[in-house]
Protein backbone atom coordinates (compact mmCIF):
# COMPACT_ATOMS: atom_id res chain seq x y z
CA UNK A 1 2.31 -3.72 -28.51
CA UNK A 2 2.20 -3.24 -24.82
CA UNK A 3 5.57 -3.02 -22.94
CA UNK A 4 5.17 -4.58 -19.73
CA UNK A 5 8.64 -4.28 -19.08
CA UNK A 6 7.75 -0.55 -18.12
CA UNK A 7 4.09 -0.96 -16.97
CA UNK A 8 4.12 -4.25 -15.54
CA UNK A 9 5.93 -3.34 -12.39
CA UNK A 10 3.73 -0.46 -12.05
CA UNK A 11 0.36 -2.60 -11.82
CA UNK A 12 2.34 -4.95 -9.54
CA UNK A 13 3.36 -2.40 -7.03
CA UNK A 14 0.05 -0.57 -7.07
CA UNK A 15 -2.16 -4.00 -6.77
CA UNK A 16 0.31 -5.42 -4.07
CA UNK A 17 0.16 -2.00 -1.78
CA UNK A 18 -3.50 -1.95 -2.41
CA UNK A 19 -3.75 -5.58 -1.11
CA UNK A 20 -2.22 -4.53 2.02
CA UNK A 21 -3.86 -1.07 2.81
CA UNK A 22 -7.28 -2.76 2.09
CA UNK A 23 -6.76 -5.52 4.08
CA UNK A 24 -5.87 -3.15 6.86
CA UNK A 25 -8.96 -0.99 6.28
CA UNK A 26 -10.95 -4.17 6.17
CA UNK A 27 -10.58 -5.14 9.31
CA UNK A 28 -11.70 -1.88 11.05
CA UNK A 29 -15.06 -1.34 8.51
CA UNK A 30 -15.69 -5.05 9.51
CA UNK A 31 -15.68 -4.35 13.03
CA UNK A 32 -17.48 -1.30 12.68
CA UNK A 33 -19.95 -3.24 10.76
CA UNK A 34 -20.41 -6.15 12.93
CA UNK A 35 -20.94 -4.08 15.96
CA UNK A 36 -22.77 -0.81 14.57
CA UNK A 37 -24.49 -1.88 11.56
CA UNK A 38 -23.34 -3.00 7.77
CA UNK A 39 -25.44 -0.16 6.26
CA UNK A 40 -23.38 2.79 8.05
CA UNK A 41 -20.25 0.62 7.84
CA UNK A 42 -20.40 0.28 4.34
CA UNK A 43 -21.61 3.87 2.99
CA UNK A 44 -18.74 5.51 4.53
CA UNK A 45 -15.98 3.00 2.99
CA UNK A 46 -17.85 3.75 0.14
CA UNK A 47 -18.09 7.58 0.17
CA UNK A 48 -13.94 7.69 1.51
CA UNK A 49 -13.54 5.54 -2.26
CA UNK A 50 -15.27 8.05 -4.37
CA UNK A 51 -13.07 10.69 -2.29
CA UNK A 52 -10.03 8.63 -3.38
CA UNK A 53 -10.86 7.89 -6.95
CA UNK A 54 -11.71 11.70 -7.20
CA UNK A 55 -7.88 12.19 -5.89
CA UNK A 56 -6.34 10.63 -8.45
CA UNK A 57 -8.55 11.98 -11.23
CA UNK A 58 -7.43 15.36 -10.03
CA UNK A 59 -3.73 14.82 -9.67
CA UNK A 60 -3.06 12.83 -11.94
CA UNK A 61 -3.52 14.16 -14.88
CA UNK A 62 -2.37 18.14 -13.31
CA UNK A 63 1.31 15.93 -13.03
CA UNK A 64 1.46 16.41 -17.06
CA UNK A 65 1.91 20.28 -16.04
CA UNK A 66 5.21 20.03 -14.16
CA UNK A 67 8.20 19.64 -16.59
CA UNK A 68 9.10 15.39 -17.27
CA UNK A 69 12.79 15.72 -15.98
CA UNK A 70 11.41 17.67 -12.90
CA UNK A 71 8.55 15.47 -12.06
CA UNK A 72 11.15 12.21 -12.13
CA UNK A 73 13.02 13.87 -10.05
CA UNK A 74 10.96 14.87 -7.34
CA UNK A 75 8.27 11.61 -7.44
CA UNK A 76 11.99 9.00 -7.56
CA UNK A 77 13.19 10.62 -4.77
CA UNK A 78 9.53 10.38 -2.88
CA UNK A 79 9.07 6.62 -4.32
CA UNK A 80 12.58 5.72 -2.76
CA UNK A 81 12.13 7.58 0.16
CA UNK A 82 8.55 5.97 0.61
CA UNK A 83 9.80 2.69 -0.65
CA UNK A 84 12.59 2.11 1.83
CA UNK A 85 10.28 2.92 4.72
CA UNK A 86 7.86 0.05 3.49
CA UNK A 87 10.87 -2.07 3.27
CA UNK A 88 12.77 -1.57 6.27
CA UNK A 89 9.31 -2.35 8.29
CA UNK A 90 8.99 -5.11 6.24
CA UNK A 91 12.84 -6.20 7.15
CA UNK A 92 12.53 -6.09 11.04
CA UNK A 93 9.35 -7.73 10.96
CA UNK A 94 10.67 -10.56 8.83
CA UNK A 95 13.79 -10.95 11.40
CA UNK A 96 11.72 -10.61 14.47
CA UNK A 97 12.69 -7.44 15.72
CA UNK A 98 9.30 -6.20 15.37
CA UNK A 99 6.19 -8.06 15.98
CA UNK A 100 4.21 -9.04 12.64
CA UNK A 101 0.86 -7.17 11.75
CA UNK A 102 -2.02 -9.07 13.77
CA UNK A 103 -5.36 -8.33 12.11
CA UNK A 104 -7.07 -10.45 14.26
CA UNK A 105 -5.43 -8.72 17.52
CA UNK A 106 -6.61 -5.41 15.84
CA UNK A 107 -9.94 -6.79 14.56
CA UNK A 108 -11.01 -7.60 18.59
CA UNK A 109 -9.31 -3.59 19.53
CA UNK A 110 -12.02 -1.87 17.23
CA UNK A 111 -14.82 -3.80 18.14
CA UNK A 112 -14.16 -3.25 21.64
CA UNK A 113 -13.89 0.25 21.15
CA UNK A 114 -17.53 0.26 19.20
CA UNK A 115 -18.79 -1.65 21.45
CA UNK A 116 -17.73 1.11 24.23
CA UNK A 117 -19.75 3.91 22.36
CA UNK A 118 -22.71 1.88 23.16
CA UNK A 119 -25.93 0.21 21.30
CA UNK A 120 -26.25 1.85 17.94
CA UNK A 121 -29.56 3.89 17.34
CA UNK A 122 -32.00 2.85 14.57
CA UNK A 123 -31.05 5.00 10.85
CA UNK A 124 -27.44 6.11 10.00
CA UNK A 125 -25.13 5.37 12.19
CA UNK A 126 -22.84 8.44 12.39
CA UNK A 127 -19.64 6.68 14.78
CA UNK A 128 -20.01 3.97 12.61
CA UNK A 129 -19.98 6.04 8.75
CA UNK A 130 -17.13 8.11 10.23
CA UNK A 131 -14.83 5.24 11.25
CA UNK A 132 -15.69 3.24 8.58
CA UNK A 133 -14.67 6.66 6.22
CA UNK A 134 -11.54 8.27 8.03
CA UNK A 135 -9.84 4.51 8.24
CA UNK A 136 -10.64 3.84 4.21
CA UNK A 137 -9.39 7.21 3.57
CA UNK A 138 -6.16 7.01 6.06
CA UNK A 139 -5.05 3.73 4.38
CA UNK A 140 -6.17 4.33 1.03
CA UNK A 141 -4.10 8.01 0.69
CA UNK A 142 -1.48 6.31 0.89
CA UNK A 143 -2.45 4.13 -1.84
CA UNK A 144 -4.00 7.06 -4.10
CA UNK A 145 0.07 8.50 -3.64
CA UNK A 146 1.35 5.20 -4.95
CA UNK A 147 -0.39 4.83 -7.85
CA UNK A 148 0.28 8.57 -9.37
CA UNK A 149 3.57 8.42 -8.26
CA UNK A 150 4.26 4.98 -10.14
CA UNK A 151 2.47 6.45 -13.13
CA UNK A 152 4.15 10.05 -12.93
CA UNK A 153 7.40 7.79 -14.46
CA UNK A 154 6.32 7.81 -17.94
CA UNK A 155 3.10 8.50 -19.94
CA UNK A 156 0.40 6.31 -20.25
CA UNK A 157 0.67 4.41 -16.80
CA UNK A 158 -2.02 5.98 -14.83
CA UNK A 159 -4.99 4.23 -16.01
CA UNK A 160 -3.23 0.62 -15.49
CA UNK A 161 -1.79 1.36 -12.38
CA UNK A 162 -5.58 2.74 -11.45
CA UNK A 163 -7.18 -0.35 -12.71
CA UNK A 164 -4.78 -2.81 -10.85
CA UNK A 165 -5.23 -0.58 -7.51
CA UNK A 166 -9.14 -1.07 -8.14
CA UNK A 167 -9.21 -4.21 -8.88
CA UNK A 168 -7.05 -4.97 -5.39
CA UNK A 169 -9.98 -3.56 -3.76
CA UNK A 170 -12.44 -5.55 -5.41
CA UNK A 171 -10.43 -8.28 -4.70
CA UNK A 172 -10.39 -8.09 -0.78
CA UNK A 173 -14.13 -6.86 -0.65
CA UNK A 174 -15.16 -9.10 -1.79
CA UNK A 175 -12.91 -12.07 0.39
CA UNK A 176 -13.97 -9.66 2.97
CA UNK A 177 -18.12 -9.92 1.90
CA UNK A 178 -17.47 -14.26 1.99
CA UNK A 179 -15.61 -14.57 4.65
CA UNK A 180 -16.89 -11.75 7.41
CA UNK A 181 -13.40 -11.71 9.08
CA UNK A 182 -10.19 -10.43 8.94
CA UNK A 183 -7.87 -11.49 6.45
CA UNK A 184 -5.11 -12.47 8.63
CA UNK A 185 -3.78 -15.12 6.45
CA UNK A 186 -2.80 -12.49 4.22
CA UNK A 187 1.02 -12.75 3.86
CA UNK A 188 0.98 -8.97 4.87
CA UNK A 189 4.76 -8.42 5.83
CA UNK A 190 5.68 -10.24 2.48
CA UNK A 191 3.75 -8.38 0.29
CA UNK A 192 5.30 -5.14 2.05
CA UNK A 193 8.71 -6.25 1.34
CA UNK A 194 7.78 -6.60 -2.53
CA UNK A 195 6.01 -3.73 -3.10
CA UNK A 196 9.09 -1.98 -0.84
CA UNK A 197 11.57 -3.35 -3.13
CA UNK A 198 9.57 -2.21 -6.18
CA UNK A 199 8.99 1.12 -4.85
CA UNK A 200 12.70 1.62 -3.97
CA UNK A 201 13.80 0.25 -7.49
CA UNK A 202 11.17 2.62 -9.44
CA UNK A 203 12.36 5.84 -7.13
CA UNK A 204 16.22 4.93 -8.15
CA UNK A 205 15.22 4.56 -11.63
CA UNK A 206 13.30 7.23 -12.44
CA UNK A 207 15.09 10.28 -10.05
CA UNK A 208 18.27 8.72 -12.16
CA UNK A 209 16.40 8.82 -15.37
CA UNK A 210 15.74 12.65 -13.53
CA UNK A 211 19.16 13.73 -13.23
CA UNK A 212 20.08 12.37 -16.54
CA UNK A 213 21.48 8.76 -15.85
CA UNK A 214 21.52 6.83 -18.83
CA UNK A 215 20.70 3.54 -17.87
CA UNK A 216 21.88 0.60 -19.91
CA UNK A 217 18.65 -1.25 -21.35
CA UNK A 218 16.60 1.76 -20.50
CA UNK A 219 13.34 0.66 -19.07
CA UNK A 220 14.42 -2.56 -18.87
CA UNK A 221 17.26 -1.86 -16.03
CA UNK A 222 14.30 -1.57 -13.77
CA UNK A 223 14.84 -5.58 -14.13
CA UNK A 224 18.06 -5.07 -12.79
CA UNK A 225 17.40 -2.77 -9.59
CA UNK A 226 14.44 -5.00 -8.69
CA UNK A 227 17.27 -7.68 -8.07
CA UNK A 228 19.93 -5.50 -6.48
CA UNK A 229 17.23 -4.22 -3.82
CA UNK A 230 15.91 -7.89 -3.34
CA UNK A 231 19.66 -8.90 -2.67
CA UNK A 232 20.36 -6.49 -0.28
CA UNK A 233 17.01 -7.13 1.61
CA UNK A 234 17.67 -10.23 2.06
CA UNK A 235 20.57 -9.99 3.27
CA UNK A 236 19.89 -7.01 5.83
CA UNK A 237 17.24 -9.78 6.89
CA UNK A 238 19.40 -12.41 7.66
CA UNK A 239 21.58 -9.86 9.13
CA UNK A 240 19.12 -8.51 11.25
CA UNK A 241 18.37 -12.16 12.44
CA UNK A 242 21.74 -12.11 13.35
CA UNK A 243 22.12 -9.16 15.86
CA UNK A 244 18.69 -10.30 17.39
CA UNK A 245 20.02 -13.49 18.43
CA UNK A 246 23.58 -12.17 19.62
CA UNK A 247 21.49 -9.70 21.52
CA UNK A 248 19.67 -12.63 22.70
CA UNK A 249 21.53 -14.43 24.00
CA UNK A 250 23.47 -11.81 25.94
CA UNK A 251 20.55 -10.90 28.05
């Protein structure tokens, strides 16, 4: 039987960051597309995900080669490291201290800078495959890092985390193919603060598990972190709130 205690979280975290990167990717290859051409557009999102999916075919499977108590080590301290920088973006945006993702704000920045290269030429469209590649590859490194890392914890996670970062993909194309706009109802700065809390709570977890912690439950303590992040979160929100006002109203 499966135990989605242990890979559950891991095909949450790497669907939910995929959602986000993807959406963020989106928007550029759709202005690229809708100013330069949807052929160019397209092939180089395309050729930056066979770059990706090449990445983690590579890496993840040379992670067996490092020793296990090594490995947790070195990817928890990453994942916590990574996770609380998702999640402290995710906390000032929520409080107001910094100003939410706009994809439609960004959407209308690309296209007037495609627009500024001039007229596309008949054929391939090099600005446009270029663009469309370097942004699906920026966003979707940081994805390809997520997924091994959240499948470095224990054996047999890769190819779920893998196929719940692909289907996130899939997913958003495809809203991306019906709608022809920018997501920007997307609860973006949400779904950062989840997949920051469950990047946080994995990194704990496993550099413990690492350095020899033995956590009560095992696997299933990951239950437990997950909450203890979430509470303090929320409370560094409302905190956050709190100096933001008093500042506030000072000025």
């Amino acid at each position: 039987m499966l135990n989605w205690g242990l890979i559950g979280p891991p095909m949450l975290a790497a669907f939910l960051a995929s959602i986000v990167e993807a959406v963020e990717a989106l928007t550029v290859v759709l202005a690229v597309g809708a100013t330069r051409g949807w052929k160019s557009a397209a092939a180089g999102a395309a050729l930056a995900l066979v770059v990706l999916l090449a990445l983690v075919a590579i890496l993840g499977p040379a992670l067996s080669l490092i020793p296990l108590k090594l490995l947790q080590i070195i990817v928890g301290t990453l994942l916590l490291l990574f996770g609380m920088r998702w999640l402290r973006k995710a906390i000032l945006r929520a409080s107001g201290v910094l100003a939410l993702h706009d994809e439609a704000a960004i959407y209308q920045t690309h296209t007037a800078a495609m627009q500024a290269h001039g007229a596309a030429g008949g054929g391939w469209d090099t600005i446009a495959l270029s663009t469309a590649f370097q942004i699906t590859l920026l966003e979707g490194v940081e994805v390809v890092f997520i997924v091994i890392a959240v499948s470095a914890g224990g054996p047999g996670l890769l190819i779920p985390a893998s196929l719940a970062a692909v289907a996130a993909v899939v997913v958003v194309a495809l809203l991306g193919l019906i709608v022809h706009q920018p997501l920007s109802r997307v609860p973006e700065n949400t779904l950062k603060f989840v997949v920051g809390i469950l990047l946080s709570s994995f990194g704990a977890f496993w550099a413990g598990e690492g350095l020899g912690v033995d956590w009560p439950g095992d696997d299933w303590s990951i239950l437990a972190l997950l909450a203890g992040f979430a509470a303090v979160a929320l409370v560094s929100v409302a905190g956050c709130r709190g100096m933001a006002a008093r500042k506030a109203v000072r000025s």
